[in-house]
N, C-alpha and C. Protein backbone atom coordinates (compact mmCIF):
# COMPACT_ATOMS: atom_id res chain seq x y z
N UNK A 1 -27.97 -86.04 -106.32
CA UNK A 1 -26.66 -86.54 -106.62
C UNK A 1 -25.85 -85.42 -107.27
N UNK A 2 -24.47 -85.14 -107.03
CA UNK A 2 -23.95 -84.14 -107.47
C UNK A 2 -22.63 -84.65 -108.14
N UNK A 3 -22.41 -84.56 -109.53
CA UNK A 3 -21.37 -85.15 -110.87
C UNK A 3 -20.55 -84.01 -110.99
N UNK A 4 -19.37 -84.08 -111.27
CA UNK A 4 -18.42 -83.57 -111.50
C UNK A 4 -18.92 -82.63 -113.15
N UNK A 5 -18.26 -81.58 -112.73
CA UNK A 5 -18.30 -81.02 -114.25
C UNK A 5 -17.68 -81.64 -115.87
N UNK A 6 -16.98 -82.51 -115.42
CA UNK A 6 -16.28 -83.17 -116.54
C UNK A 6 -17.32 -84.20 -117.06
N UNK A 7 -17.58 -85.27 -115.88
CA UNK A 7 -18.66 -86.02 -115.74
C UNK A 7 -19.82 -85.50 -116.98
N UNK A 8 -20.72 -84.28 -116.75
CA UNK A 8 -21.68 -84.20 -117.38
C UNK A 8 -21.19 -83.74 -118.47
N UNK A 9 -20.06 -83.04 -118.62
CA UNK A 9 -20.00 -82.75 -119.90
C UNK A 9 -19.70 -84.06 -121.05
N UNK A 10 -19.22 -85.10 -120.29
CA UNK A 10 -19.00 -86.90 -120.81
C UNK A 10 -20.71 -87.03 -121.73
N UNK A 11 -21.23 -86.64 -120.63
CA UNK A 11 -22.91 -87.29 -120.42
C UNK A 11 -23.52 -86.71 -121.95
N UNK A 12 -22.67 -85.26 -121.99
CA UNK A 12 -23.68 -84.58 -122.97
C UNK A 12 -23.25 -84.71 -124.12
N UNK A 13 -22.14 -84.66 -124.42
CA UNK A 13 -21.26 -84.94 -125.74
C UNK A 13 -21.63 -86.52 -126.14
N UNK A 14 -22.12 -87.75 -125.30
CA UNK A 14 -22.02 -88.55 -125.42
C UNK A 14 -23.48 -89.47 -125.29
N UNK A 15 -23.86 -88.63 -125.19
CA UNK A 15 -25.49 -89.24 -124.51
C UNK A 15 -26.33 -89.67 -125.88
N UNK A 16 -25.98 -89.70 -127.31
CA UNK A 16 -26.47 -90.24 -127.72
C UNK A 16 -26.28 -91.82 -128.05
N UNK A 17 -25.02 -91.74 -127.71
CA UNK A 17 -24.23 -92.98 -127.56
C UNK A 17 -24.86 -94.24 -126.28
N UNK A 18 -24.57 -93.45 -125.31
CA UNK A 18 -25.56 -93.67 -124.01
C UNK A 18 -26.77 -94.08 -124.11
N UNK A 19 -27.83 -93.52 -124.57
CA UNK A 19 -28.98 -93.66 -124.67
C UNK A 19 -29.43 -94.12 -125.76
N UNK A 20 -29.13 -94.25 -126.82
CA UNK A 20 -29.35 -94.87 -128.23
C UNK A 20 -28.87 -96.47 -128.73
N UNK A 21 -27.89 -96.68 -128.73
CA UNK A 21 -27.43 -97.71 -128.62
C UNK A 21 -26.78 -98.82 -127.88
N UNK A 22 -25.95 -97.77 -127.40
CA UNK A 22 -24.91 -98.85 -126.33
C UNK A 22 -24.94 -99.49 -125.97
N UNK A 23 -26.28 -98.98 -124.86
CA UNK A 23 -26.75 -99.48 -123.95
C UNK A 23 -27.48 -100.83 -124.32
N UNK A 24 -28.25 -100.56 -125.30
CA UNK A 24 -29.44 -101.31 -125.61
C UNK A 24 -28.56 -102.56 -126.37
N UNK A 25 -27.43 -102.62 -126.76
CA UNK A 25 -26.59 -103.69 -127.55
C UNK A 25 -26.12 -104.42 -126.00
N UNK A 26 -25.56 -103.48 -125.33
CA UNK A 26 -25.09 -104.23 -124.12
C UNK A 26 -26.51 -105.05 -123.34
N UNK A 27 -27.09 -104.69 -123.31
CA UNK A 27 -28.70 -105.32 -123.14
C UNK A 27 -28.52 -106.36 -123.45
N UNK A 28 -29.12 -106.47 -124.77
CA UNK A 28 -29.07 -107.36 -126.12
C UNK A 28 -28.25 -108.68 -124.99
N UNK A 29 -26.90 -108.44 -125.31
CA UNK A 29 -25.73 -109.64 -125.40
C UNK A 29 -26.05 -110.13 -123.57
N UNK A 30 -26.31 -109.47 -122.81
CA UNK A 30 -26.26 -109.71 -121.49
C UNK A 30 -27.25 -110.41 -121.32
N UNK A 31 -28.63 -110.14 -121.97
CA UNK A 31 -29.92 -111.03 -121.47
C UNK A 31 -29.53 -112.45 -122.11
N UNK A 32 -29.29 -112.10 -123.45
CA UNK A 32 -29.09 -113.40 -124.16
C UNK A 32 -28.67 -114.46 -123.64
N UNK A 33 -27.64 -113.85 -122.86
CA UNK A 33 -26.09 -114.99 -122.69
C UNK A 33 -27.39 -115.49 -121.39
N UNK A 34 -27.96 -114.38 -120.48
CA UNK A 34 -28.55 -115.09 -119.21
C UNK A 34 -30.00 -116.21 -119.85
N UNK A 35 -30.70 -115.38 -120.44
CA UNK A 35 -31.59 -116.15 -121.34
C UNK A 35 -31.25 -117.89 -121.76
N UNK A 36 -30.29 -117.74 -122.19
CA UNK A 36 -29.61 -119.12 -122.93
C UNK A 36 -29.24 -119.84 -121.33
N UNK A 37 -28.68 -119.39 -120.68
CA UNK A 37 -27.94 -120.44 -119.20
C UNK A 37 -29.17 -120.81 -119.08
N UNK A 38 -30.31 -119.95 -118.56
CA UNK A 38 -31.18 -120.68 -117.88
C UNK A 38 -32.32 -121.36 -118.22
N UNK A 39 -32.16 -121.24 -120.00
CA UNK A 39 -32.72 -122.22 -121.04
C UNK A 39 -32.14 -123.84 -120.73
N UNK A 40 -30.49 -123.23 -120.88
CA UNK A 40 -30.21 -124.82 -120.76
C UNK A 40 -30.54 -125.47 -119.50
N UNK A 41 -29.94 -124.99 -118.32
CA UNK A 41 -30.69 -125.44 -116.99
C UNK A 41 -31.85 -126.24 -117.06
N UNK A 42 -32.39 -125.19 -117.42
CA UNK A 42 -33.87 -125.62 -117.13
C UNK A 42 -34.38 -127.17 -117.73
N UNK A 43 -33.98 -127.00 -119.62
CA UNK A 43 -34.12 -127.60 -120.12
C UNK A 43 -33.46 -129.44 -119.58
N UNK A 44 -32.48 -129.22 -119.02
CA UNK A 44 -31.53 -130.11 -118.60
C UNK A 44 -32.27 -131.06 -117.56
N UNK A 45 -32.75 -130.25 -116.67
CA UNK A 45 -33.90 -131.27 -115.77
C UNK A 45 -35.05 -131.90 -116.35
N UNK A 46 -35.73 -131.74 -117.75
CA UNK A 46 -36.59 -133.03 -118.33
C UNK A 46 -37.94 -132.38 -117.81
N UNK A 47 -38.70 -132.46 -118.22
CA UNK A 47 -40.73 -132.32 -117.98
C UNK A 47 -40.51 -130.70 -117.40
N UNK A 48 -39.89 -129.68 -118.27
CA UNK A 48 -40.06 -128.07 -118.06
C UNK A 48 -40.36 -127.30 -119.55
N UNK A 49 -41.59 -126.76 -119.41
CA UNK A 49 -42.13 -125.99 -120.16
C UNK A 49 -41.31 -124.40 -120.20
N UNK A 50 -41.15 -123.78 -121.22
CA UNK A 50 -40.98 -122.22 -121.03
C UNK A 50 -40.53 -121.29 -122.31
N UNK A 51 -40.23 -119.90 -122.13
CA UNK A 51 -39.82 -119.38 -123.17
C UNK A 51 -38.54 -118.25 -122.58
N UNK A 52 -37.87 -117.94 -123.17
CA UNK A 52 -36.21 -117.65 -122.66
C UNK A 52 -35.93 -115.86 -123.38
N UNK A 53 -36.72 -115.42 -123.24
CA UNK A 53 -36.76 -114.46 -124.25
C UNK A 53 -36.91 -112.93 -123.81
N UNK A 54 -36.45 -112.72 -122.41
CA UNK A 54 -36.54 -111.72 -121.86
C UNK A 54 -35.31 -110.55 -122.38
N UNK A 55 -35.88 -109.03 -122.50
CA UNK A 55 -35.39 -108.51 -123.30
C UNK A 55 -34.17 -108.52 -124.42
N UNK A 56 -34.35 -109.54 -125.28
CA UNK A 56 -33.78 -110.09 -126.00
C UNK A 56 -34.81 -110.51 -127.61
N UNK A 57 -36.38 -110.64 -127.13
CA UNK A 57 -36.73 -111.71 -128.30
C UNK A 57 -38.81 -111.06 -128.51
N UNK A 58 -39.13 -111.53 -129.39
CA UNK A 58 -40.69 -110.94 -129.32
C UNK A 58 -41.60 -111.25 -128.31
N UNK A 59 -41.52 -112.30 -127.10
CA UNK A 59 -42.55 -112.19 -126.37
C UNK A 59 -41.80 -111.13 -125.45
N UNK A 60 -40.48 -110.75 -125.19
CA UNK A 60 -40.22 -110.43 -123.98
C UNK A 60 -40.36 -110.79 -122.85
N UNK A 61 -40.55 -111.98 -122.24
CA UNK A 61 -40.23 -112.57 -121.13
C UNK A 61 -39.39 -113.98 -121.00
N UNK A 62 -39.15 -113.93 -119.64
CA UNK A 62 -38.81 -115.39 -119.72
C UNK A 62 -39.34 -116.05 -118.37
N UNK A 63 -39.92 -117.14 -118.62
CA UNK A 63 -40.60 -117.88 -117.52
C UNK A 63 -40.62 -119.20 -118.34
N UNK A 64 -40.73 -120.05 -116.97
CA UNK A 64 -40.98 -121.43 -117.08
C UNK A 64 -41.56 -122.08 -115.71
N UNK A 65 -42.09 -123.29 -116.47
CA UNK A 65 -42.72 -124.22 -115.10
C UNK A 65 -42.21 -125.87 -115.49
N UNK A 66 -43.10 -126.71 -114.60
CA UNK A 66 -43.29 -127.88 -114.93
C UNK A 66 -44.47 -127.83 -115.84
N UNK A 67 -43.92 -129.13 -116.75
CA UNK A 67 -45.15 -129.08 -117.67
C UNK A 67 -46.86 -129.77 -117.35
N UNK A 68 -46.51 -129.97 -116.24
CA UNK A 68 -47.74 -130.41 -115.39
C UNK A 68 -48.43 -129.53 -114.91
N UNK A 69 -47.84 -128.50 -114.87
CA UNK A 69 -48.35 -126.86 -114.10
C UNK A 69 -49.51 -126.53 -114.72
N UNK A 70 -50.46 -126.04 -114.52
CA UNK A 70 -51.91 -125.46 -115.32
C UNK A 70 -51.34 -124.07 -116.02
N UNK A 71 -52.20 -124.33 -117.44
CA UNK A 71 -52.03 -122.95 -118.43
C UNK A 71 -53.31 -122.38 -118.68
N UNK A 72 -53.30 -121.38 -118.85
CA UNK A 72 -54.94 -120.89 -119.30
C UNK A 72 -55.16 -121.26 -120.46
N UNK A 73 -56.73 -121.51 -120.80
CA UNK A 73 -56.96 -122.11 -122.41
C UNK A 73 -56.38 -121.47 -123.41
N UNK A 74 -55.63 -119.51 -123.15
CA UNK A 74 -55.22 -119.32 -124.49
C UNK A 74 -53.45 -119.24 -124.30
N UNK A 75 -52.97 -120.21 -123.53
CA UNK A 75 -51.84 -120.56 -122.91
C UNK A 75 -50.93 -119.68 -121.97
N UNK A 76 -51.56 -118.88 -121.31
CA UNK A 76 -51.05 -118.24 -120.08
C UNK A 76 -50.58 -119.28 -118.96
N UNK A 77 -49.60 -119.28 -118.69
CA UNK A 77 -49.13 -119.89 -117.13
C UNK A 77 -50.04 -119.48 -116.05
N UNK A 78 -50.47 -120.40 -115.49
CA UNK A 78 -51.20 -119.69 -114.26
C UNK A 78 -50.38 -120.17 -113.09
N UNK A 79 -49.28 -120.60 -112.96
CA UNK A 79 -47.86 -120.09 -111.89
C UNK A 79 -46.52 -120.83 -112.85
N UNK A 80 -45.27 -120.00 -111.87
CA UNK A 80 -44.47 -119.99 -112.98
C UNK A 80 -43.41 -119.35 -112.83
N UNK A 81 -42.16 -119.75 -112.53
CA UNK A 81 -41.00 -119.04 -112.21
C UNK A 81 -40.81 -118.05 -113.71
N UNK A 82 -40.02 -116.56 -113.41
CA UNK A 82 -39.34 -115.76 -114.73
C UNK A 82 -38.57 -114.95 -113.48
N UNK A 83 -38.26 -114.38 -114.81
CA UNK A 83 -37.46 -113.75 -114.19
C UNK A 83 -37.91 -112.12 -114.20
N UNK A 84 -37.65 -111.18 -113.39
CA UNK A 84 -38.30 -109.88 -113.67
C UNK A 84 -37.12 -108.86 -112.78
N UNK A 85 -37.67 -107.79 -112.71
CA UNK A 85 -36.76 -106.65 -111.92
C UNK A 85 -38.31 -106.03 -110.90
N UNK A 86 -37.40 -106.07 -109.82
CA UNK A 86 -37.99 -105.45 -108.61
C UNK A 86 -37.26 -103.84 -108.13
N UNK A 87 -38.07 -102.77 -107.46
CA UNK A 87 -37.53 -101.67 -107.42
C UNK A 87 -37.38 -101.14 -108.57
N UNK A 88 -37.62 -100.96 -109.57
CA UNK A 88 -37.01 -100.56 -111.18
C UNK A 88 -37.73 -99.46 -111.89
N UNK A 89 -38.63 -98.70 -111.08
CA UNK A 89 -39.28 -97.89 -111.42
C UNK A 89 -38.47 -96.37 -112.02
N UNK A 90 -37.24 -96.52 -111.51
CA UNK A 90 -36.98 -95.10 -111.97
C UNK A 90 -35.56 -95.63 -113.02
N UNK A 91 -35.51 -97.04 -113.16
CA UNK A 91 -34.65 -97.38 -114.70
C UNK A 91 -35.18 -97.70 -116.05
N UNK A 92 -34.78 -97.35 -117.02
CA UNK A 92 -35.09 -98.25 -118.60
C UNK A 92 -34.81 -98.89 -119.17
N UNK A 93 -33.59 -99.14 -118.54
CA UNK A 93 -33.45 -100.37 -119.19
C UNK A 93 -33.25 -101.61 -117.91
N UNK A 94 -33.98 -103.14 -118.88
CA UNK A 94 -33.86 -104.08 -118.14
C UNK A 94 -32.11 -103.82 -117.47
N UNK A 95 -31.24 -103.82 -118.32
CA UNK A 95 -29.57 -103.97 -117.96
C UNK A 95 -29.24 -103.51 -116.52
N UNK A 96 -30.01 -101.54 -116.38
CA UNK A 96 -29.89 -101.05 -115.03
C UNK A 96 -30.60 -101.79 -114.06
N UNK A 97 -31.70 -102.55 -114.02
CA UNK A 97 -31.71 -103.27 -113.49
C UNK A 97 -30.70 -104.38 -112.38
N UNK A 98 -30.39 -105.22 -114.15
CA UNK A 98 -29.68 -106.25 -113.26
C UNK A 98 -28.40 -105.54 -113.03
N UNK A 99 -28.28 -104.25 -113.05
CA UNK A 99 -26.84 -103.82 -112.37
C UNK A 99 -27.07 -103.41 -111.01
N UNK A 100 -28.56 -103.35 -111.06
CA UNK A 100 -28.63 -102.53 -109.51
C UNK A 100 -28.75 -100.78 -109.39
N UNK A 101 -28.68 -100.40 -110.75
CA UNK A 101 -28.85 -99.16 -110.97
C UNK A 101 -29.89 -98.87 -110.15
N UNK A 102 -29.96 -97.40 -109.28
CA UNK A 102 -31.13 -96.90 -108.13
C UNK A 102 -31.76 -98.02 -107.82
N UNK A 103 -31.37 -98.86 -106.88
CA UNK A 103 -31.48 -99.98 -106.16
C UNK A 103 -32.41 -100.90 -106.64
N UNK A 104 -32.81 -100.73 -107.63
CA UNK A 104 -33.31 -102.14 -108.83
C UNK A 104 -32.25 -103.46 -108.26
N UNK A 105 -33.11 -104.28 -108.76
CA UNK A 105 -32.35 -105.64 -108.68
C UNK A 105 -33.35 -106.85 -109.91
N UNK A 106 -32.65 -107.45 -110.27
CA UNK A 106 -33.66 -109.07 -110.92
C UNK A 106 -33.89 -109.79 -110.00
N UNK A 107 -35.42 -110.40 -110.14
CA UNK A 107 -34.84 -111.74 -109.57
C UNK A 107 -35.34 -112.33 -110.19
N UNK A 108 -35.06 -114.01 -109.83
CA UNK A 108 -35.78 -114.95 -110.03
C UNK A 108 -37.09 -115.03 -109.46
N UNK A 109 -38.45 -115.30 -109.92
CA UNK A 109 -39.54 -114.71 -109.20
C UNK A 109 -40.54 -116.00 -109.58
N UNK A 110 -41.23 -116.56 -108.02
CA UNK A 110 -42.09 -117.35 -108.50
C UNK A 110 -43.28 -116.97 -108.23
N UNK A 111 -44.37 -116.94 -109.34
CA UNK A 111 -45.43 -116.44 -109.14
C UNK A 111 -46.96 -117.31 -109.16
N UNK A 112 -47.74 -117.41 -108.95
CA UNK A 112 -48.84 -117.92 -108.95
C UNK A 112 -49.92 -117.25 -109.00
N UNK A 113 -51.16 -117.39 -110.29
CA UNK A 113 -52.00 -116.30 -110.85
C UNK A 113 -53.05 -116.61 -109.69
N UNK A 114 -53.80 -114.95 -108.97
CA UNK A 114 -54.49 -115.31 -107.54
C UNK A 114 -55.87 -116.10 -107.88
N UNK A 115 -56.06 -116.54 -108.57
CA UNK A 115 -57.07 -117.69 -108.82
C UNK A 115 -57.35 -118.71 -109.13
N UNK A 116 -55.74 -118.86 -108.63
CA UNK A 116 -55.48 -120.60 -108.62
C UNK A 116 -56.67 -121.58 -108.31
N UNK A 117 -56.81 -122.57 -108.77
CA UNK A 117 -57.30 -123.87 -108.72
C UNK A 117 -58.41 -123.45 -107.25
N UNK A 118 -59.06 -122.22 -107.89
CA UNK A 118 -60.63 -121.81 -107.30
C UNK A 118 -60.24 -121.08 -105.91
N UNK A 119 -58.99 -120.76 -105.41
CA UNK A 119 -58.45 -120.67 -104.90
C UNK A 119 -58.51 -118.68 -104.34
N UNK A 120 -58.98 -117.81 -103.68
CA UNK A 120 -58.40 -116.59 -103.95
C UNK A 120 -57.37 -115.93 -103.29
N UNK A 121 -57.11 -115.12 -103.88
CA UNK A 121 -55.70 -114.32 -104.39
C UNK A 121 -55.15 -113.99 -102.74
N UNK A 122 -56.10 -114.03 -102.03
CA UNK A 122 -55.35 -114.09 -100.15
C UNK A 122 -55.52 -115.37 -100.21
N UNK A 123 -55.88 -116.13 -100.25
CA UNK A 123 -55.59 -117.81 -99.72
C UNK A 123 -54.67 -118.50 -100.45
N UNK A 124 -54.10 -117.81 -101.72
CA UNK A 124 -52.75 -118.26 -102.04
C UNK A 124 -51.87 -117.62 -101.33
N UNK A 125 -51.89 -116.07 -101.16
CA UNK A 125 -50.93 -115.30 -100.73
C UNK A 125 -49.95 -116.10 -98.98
N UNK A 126 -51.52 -116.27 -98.86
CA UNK A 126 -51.11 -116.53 -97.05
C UNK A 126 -50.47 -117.95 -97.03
N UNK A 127 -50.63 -118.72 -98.16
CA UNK A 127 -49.85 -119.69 -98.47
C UNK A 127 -48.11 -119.74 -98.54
N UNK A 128 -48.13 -118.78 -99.88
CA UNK A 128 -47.23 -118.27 -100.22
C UNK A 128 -46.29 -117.39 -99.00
N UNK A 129 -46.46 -116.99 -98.40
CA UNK A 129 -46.05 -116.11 -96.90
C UNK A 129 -45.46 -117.79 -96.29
N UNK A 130 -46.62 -118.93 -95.96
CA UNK A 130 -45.86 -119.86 -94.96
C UNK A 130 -44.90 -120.51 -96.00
N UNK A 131 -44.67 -120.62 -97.10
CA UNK A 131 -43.98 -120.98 -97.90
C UNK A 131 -42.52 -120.21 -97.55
N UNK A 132 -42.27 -118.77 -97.50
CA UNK A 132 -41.47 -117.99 -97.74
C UNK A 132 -41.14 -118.45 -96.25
N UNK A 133 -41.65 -118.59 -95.16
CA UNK A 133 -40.93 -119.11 -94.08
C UNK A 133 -40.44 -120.08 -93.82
N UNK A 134 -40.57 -120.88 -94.71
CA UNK A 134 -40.07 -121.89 -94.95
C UNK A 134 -37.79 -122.32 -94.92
N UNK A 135 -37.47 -123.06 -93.91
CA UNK A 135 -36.24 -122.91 -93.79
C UNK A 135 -35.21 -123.60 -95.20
N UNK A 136 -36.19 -124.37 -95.70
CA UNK A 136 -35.10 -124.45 -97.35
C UNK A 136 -35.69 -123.31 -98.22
N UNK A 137 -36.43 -122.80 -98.37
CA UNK A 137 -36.75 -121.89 -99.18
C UNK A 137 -36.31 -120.38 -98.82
N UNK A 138 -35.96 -119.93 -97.82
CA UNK A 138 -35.36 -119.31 -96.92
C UNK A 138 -33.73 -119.06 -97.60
N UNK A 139 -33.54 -120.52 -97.30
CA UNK A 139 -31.80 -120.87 -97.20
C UNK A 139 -31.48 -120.66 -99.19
N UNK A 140 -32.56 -120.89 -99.90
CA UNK A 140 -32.32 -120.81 -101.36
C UNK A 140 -32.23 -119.39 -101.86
N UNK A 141 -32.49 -118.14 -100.42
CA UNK A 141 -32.90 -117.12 -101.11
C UNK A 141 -34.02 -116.32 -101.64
N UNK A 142 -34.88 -117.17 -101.62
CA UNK A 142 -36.88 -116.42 -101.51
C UNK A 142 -36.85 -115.82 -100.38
N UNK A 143 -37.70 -114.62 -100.96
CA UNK A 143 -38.30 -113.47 -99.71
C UNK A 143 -39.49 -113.47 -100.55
N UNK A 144 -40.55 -112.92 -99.77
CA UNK A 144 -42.00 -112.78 -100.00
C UNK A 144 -41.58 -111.21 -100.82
N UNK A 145 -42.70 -111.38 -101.96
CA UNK A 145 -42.32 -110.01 -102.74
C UNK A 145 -43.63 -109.05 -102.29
N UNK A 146 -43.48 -107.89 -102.80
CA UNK A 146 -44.33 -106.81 -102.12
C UNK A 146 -45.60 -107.58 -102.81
N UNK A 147 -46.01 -108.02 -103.43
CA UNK A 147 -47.48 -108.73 -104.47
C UNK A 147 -47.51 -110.07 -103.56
N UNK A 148 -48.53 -110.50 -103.26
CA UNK A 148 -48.52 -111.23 -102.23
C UNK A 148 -49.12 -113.04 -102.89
N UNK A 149 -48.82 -112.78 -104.13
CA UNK A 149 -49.06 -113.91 -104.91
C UNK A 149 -47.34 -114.28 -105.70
N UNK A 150 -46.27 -113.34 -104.97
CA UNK A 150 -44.87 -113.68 -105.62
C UNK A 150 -43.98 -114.26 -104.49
N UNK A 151 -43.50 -114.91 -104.55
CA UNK A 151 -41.61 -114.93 -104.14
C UNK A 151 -40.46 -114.76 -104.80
N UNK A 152 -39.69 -113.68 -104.40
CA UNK A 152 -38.74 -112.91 -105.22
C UNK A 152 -37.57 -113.81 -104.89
N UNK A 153 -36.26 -114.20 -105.86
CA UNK A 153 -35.11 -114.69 -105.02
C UNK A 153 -34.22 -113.48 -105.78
N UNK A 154 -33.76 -112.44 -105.45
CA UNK A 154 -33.02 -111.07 -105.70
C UNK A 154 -31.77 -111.10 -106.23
N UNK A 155 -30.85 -111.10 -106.94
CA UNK A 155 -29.80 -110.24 -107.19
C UNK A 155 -29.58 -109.36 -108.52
N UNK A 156 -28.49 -109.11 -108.20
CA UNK A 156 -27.27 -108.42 -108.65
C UNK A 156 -26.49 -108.51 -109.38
N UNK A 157 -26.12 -108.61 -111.05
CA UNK A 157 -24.68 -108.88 -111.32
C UNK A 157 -23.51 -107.51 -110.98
N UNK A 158 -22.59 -108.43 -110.82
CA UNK A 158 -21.10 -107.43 -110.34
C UNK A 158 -21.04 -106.83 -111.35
N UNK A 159 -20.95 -105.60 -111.91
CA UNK A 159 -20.63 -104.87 -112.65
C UNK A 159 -19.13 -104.69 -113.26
N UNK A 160 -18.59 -105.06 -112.03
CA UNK A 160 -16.69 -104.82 -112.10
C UNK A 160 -16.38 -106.54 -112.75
N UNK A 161 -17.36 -107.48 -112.62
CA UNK A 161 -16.53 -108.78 -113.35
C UNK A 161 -17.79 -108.86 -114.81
N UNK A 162 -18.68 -108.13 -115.17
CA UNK A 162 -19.67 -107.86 -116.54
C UNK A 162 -18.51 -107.17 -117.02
N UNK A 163 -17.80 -106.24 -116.74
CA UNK A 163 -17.15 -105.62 -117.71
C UNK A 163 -15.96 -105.99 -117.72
N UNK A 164 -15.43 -106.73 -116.67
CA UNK A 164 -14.14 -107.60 -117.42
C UNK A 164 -14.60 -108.69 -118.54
N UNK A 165 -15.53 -109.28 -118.13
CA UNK A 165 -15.78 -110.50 -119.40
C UNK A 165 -15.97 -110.40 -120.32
N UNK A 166 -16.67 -109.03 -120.54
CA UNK A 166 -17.73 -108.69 -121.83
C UNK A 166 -16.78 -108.42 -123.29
N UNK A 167 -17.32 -109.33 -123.62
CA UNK A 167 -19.08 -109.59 -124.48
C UNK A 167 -19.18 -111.37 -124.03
N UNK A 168 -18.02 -111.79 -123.70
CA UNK A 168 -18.54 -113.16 -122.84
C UNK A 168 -19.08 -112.84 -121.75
N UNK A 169 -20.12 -113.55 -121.63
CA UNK A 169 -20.70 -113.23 -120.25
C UNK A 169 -21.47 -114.96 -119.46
N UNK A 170 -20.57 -114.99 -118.67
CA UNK A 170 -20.92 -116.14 -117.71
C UNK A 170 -20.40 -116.10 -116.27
N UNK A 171 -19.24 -115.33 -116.02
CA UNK A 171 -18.68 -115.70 -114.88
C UNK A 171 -19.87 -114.30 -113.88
N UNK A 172 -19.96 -113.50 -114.80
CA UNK A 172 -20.73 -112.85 -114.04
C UNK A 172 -22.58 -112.83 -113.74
N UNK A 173 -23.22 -113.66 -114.54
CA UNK A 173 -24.48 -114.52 -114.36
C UNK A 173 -24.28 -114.81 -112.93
N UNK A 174 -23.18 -115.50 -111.94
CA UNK A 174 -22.78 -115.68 -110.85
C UNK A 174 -24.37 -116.94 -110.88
N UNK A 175 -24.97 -116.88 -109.82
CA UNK A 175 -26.05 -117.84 -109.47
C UNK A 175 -27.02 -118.27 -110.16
N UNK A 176 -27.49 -117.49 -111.56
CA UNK A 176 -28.27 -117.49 -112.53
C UNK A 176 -27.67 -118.53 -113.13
N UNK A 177 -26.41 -118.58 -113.29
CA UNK A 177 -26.27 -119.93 -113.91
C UNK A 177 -25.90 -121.38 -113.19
N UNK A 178 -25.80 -120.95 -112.10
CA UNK A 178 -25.50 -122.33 -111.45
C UNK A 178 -26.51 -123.54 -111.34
């Protein structure tokens, strides 16, 4: 990639700004606000277990199920929608992520631990595959994720309506909160 000379000189005068805080406050307020929508959601439909706390809070994640769903005896979910970032290997922060920074994305991700109910980790997968072909699950947005015990549903927030709103942040959650 090739930046303008002004550009890096922004980067360098400013990069502690960049990399120290900013970022990590803009983090902060962005997970939160998503954290909280899909607390209430969730919460709103009745018999859902979970914790809302993805880079925002001490467990660091956020996932939920039905509370009927199986947990491991020292309370692990053993399946379980959260939310995570796919592609994200060359970002640090969750935020570049959900911006799409080097083609990162979040999604909503449902997962199932491969030893389900005696079950192994290909005989869920291949499950999970006719699942993903599935024409409402399809139409909701699941794709089979590269782990063959996930279904990813992918996006993006707009960057150009995060930074009109901000530090409110809802219109740009876009589907996360619907």
């Amino acid at each position: 990639m090739s930046f303008s000379k002004e550009l890096c000189q922004y980067a360098i005068k400013n990069s502690a700004l960049l990399e120290g805080g900013v970022s990590e406050a803009i983090q902060q307020t962005v997970f939160k606000a998503m954290n909280a929508h899909l607390e209430k959601r969730i919460k709103g439909l009745g018999g859902w277990k979970g914790r809302y706390e993805l880079a925002t809070g001490e467990a660091d994640e956020t996932l939920f199920a039905p509370v009927t769903w199986p947990e491991s005896q020292d309370g692990r979910y053993r399946a379980c929608f959260k939310l995570e970032a796919i592609n994200c290997e060359k970002n640090y922060f969750w935020l570049s992520c959900a911006l799409g920074v080097n083609s990162a994305k979040m999604c909503l991700q449902f997962w199932v631990h491969g030893g389900l109910g005696g079950r192994a980790k290909s005989e869920i997968g291949r499950k999970l595959l006719t699942l993903a072909n599935a024409a409402a699950v399809k139409e909701a947005g699941f794709v089979q994720g590269s782990d063959e015990n996930v279904l990813n549903m992918p996006f993006v927030l707009n960057a150009e309506v995060l930074a009109a709103e901000y530090p409110t942040v809802d219109k740009a959650l876009g589907a996360v909160s619907k």
